[in-house]
Structure formats: structure tokens, C-alpha cells
Protein backbone atom coordinates (compact mmCIF):
# COMPACT_ATOMS: atom_id res chain seq x y z
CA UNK A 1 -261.94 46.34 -13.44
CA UNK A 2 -260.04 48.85 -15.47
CA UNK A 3 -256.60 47.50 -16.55
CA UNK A 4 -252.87 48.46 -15.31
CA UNK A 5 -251.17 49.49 -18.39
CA UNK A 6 -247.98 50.03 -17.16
CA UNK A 7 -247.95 46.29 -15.41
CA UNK A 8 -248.65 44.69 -18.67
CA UNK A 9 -245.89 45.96 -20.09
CA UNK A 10 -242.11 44.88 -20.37
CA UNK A 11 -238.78 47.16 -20.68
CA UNK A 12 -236.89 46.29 -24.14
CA UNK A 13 -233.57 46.48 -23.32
CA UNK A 14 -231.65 48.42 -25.75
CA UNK A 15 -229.64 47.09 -28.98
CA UNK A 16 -229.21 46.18 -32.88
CA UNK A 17 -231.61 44.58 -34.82
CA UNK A 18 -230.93 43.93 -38.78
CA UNK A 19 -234.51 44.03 -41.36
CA UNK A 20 -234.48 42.60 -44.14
CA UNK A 21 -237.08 42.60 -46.86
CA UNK A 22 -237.61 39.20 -49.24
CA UNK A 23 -239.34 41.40 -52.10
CA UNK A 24 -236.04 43.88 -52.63
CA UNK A 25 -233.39 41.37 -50.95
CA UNK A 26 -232.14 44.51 -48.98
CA UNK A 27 -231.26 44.61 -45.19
CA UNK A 28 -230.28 47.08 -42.87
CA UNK A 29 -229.31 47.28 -39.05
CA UNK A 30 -231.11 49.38 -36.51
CA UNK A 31 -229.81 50.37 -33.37
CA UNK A 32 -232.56 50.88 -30.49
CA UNK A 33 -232.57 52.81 -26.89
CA UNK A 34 -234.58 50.77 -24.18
CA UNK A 35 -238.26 51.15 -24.38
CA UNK A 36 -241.16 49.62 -22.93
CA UNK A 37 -243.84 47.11 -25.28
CA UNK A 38 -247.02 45.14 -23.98
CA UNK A 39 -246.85 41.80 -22.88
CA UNK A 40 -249.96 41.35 -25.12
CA UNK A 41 -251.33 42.41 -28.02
CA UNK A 42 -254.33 44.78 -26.99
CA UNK A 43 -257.22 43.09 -26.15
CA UNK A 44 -260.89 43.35 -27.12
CA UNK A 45 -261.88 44.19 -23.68
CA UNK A 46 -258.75 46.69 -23.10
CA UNK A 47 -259.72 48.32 -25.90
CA UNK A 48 -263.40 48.66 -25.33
CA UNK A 49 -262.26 50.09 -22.13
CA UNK A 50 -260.42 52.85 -23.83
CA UNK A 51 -263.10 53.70 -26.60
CA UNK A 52 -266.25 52.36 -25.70
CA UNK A 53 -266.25 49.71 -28.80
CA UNK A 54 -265.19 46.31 -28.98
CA UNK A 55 -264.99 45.69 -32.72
CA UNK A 56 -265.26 41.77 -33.66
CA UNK A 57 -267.65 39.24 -32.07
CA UNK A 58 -264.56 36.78 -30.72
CA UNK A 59 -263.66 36.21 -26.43
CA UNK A 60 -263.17 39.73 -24.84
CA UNK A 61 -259.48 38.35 -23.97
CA UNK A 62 -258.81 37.73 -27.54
CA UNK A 63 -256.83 40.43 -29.02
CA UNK A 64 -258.44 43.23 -30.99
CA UNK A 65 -259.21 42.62 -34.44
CA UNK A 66 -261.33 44.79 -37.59
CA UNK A 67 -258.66 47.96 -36.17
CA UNK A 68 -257.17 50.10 -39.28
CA UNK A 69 -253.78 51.43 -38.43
CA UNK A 70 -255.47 55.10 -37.79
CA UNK A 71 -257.60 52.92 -35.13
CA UNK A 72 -254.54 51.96 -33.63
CA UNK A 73 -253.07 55.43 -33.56
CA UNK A 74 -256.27 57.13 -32.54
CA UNK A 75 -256.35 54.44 -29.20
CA UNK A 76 -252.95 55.22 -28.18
CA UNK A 77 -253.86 58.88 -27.73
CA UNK A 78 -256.60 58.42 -26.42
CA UNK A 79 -254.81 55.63 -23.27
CA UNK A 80 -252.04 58.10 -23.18
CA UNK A 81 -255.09 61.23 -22.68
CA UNK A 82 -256.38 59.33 -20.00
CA UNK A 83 -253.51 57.98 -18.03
CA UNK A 84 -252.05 61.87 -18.35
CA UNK A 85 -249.28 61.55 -20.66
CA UNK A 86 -248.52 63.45 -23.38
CA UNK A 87 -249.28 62.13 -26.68
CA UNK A 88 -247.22 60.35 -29.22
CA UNK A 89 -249.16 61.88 -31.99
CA UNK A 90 -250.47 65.07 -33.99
CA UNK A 91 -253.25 63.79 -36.44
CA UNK A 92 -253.79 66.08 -39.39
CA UNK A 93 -257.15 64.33 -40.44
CA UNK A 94 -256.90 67.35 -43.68
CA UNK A 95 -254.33 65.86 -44.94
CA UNK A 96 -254.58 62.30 -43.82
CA UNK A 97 -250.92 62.55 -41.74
CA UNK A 98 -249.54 61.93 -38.63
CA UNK A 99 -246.34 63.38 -36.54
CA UNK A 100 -244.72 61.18 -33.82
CA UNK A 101 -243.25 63.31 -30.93
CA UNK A 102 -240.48 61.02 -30.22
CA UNK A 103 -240.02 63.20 -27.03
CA UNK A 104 -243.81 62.17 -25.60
CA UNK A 105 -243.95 59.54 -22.74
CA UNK A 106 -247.08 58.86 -24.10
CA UNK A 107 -248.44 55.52 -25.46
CA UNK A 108 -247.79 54.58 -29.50
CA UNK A 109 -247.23 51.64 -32.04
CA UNK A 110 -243.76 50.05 -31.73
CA UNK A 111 -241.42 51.07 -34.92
CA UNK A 112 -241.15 47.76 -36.55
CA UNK A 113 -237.56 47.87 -35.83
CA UNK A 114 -238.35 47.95 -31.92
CA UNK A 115 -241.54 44.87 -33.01
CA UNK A 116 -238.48 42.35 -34.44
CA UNK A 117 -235.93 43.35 -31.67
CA UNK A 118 -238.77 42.60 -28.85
CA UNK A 119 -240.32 39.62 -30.72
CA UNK A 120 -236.61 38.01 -30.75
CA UNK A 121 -235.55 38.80 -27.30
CA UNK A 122 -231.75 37.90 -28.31
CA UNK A 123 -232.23 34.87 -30.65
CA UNK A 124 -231.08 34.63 -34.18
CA UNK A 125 -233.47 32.17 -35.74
CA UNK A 126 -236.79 32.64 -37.37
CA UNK A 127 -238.89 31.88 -34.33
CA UNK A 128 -238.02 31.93 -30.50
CA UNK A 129 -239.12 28.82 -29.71
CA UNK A 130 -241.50 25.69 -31.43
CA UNK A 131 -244.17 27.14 -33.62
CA UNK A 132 -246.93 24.84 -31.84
CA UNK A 133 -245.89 26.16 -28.31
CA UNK A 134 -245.69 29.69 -28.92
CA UNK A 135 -248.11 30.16 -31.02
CA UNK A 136 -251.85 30.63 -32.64
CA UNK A 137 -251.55 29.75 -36.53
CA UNK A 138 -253.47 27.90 -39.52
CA UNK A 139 -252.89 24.58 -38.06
CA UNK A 140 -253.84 24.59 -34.67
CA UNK A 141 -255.85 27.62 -34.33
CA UNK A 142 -258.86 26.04 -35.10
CA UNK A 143 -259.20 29.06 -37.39
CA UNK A 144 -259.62 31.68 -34.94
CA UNK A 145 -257.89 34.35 -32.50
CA UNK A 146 -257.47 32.66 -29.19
CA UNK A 147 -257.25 34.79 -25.96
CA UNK A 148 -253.99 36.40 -25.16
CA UNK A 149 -251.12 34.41 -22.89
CA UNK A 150 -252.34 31.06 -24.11
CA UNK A 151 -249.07 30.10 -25.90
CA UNK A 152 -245.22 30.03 -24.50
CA UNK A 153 -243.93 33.90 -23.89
CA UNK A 154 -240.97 34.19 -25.30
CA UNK A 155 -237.09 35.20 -23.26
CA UNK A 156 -238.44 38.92 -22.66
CA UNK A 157 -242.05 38.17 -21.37
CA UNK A 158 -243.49 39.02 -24.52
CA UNK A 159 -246.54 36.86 -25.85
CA UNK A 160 -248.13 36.48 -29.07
CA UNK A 161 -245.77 38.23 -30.92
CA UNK A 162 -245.93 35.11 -33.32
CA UNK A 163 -249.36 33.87 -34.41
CA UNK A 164 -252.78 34.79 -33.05
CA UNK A 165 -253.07 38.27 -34.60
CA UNK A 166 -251.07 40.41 -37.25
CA UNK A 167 -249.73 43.66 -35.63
CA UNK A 168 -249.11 47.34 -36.80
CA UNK A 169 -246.03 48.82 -36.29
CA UNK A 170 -245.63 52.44 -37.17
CA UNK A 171 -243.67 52.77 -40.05
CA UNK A 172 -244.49 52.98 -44.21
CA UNK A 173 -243.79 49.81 -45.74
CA UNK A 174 -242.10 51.30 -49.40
CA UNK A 175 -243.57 55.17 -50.14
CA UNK A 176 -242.02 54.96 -53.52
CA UNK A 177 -244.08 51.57 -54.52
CA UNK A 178 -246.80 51.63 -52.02
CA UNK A 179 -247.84 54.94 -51.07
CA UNK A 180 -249.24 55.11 -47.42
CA UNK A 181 -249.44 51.40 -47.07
CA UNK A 182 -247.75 50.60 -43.10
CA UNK A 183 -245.60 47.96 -42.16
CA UNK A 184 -247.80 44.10 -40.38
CA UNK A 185 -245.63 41.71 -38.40
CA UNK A 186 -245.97 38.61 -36.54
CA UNK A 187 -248.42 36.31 -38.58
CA UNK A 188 -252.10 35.19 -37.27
CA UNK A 189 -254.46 32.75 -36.52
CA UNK A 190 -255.55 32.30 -40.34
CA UNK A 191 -251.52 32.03 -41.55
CA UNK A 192 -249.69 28.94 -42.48
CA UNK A 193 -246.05 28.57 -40.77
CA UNK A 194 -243.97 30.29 -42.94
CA UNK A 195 -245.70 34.12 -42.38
CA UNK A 196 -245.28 33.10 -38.76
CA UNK A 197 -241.11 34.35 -38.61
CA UNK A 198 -239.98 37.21 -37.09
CA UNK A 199 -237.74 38.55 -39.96
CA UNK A 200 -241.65 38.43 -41.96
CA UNK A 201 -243.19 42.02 -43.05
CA UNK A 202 -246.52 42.60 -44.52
CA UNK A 203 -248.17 45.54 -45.71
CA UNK A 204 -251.67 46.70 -46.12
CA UNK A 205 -253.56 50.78 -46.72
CA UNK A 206 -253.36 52.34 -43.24
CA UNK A 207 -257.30 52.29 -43.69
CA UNK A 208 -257.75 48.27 -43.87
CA UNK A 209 -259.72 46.41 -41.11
CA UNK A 210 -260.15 42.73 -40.95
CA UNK A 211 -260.46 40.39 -38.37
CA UNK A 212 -256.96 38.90 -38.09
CA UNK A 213 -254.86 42.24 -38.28
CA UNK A 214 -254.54 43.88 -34.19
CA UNK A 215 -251.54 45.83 -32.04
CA UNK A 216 -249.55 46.22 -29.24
CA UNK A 217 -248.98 49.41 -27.44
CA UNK A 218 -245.41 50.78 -26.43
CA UNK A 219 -243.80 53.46 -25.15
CA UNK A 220 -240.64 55.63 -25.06
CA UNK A 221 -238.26 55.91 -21.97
């Protein structure tokens, strides 16, 4: 049965959210219009559905894992192709690039801005809830991904956000220090506590795959 995008998915409601970064001790606020985010990090199954792969040998329910950022990108076009939206993106393969039409109602990767601001849904602290209940990490993961909506959804709906699988967001991490390298959030199944925070960014070559790095899907309004 194909999936229902638009029912797995949950309207952000608009506000501030402040990044920081531990390795420059800088922060800055963001202010966000209302847009919509999965419930769920993308699934193996959802995303064999959309490409005709399922990369990874875990549960089809588990999220999608061994996906390089360009993976990522490449799938949302292709969901928002099929579902007749107009895409987020213009790949320029040439010259290894990609434009984001902020105008398209098409599907993309949440800014990481719009990851933090949906992964708190309104709370302050470092987590939304007990690290055990809302999430898949080093200590009770058994050492793998675990299908999606096991753990405690946090305020907004959202689950997973914490735990079970890293996720790309859209933006560069530091172009000055880092070149192309784009911005992980949320911890995984392989992490010890402290990597599973909200305020905690990552970064890796938009070209990396491995098996505990995955995405969520979201959309402009």
C-alpha cells in the first residue's frame, strides 16, 4: 500500500528558535513561518517506494539508513515529482550544487533551524521528555535502528527526532572550516546520551553514507 505523505506529517507552528554551536561558543536566534515536517523519519519501505531501493538490511519500518545528503535531496524531488508538486530543488550535478526554491510546495530537508524548533515543540531543556522513553540510543538500542513510533512522540506529534537515526537538515555546517560538509541532528541508535540533545549539531561530507545517519521530509506552507 503506497503511503499518505501528507497524513504523516505535522504543521510546525511558527516561532524563534536560538542555535548554538559548542565548537565556536556562538548562538544565534531564528525566527520561522509555519511549515509542515514528518511525524517520522523516512522509512526504509517509504523510501523504497519512492526509488525502487531500500538501502540497509534492517526492518522495512526502521528508518532509512546508508543515504548521503544528495540521497536525501535527490528523494525529495523525486516524492514531490510524483505527488505533482513543484520541486524544492535545482541540482547542478557539474558543479556539485544545489538551489532551494523557497517558493516550491514541494517536498525538502528541514533547515536545521526548523529540525531544533520541531524537535522541541516549546520546551527549553535539552530533551523533551526522559531519554529512555523517547528514544533509541547506545544503551537501550540493543545497537540497532528500531522501527519508527516505538518511543514517546514528543508535544507536536513528532517522533524520533531524538535517538534511532541521525538526520540531515539542509544547511552547511561552517563553509569557511568545512567546505561542503551539511549540518546532522538528533543522535542515533549507536550514540551515548549526551549526542542525544536537541541543541547537538554534527557534521559530515554531503557524500557520506552509513548506517545510522537518515531524514525527515518537510515542506513549505
Amino acid at each position: 500500500m503506497e503511503a499518505d505523505w501528507e497524513s504523516g506529517m505535522v504543521t510546525v507552528p511558527s516561532g524563534r528558535v536560538t542555535l548554538s554551536d559548542r565548537r565556536t561558543r556562538r548562538s544565534w536566534p531564528v525566527d520561522l513561518a509555519s511549515y509542515r515536517i514528518g511525524a517520522y523519519p523516512v522509512t526504509r519501505a517509504q523510501y523504497g517506494e519512492v526509488t525502487g531501493r531500500e538501502p540497509g538490511a534492517h526492518d522495512s519500518r526502521c528508518p532509512v539508513g546508508e543515504v548521503s545528503w544528495w540521497d536525501a535531496v535527490r528523494f525529495c524531488n523525486q516524492l514531490s515529482q510524483r505527488e505533482g508538486r513543484r520541486r524544492a530543488y535545482r541540482l547542478h550535478t557539474d558543479t556539485e550544487s544545489v538551489e532551494w526554491d523557497a517558493s516550491a510546495d514541494g517536498y525538502r530537508l528541514p533547515s536545521e533551524a526548523e529540525w531544533e524548533h520541531a524537535c522541541r515543540a516549546g520546551t527549553t531543556g535539552p530533551r523533551y521528555g526522559e531519554l529512555d522513553e523517547i528514544a533509541w540510543y547506545r544503551a537501550n538500542s540493543d545497537e540497532r535502528p528500531h522501527g519508527v513510533g516505538g518511543k514517546r512522540p514528543n508535544g507536536w506529534g513528532l517522533y524520533d527526532t531524538l535517538g534511532n537515526v541521525w538526520e540531515w537538515c539542509w544547511d552547511i555546517y561552517d563553509a569557511e572550516v568545512y567546505g561542503p560538509y551539511r549540518v546532522l541532528r538528533g543522535g542515533g541508535w549507536f550514540d551515548e546520551h549526551w549526542s542525544c540533545r536537541a541543541s547537538v549539531r554534527r557534521r559530515s561530507h554531503p557524500t557520506l553514507r552509513i548506517d545510522d545517519v537518515g531524514f525527515r521530509v518537510a515542506r513549505s506552507l
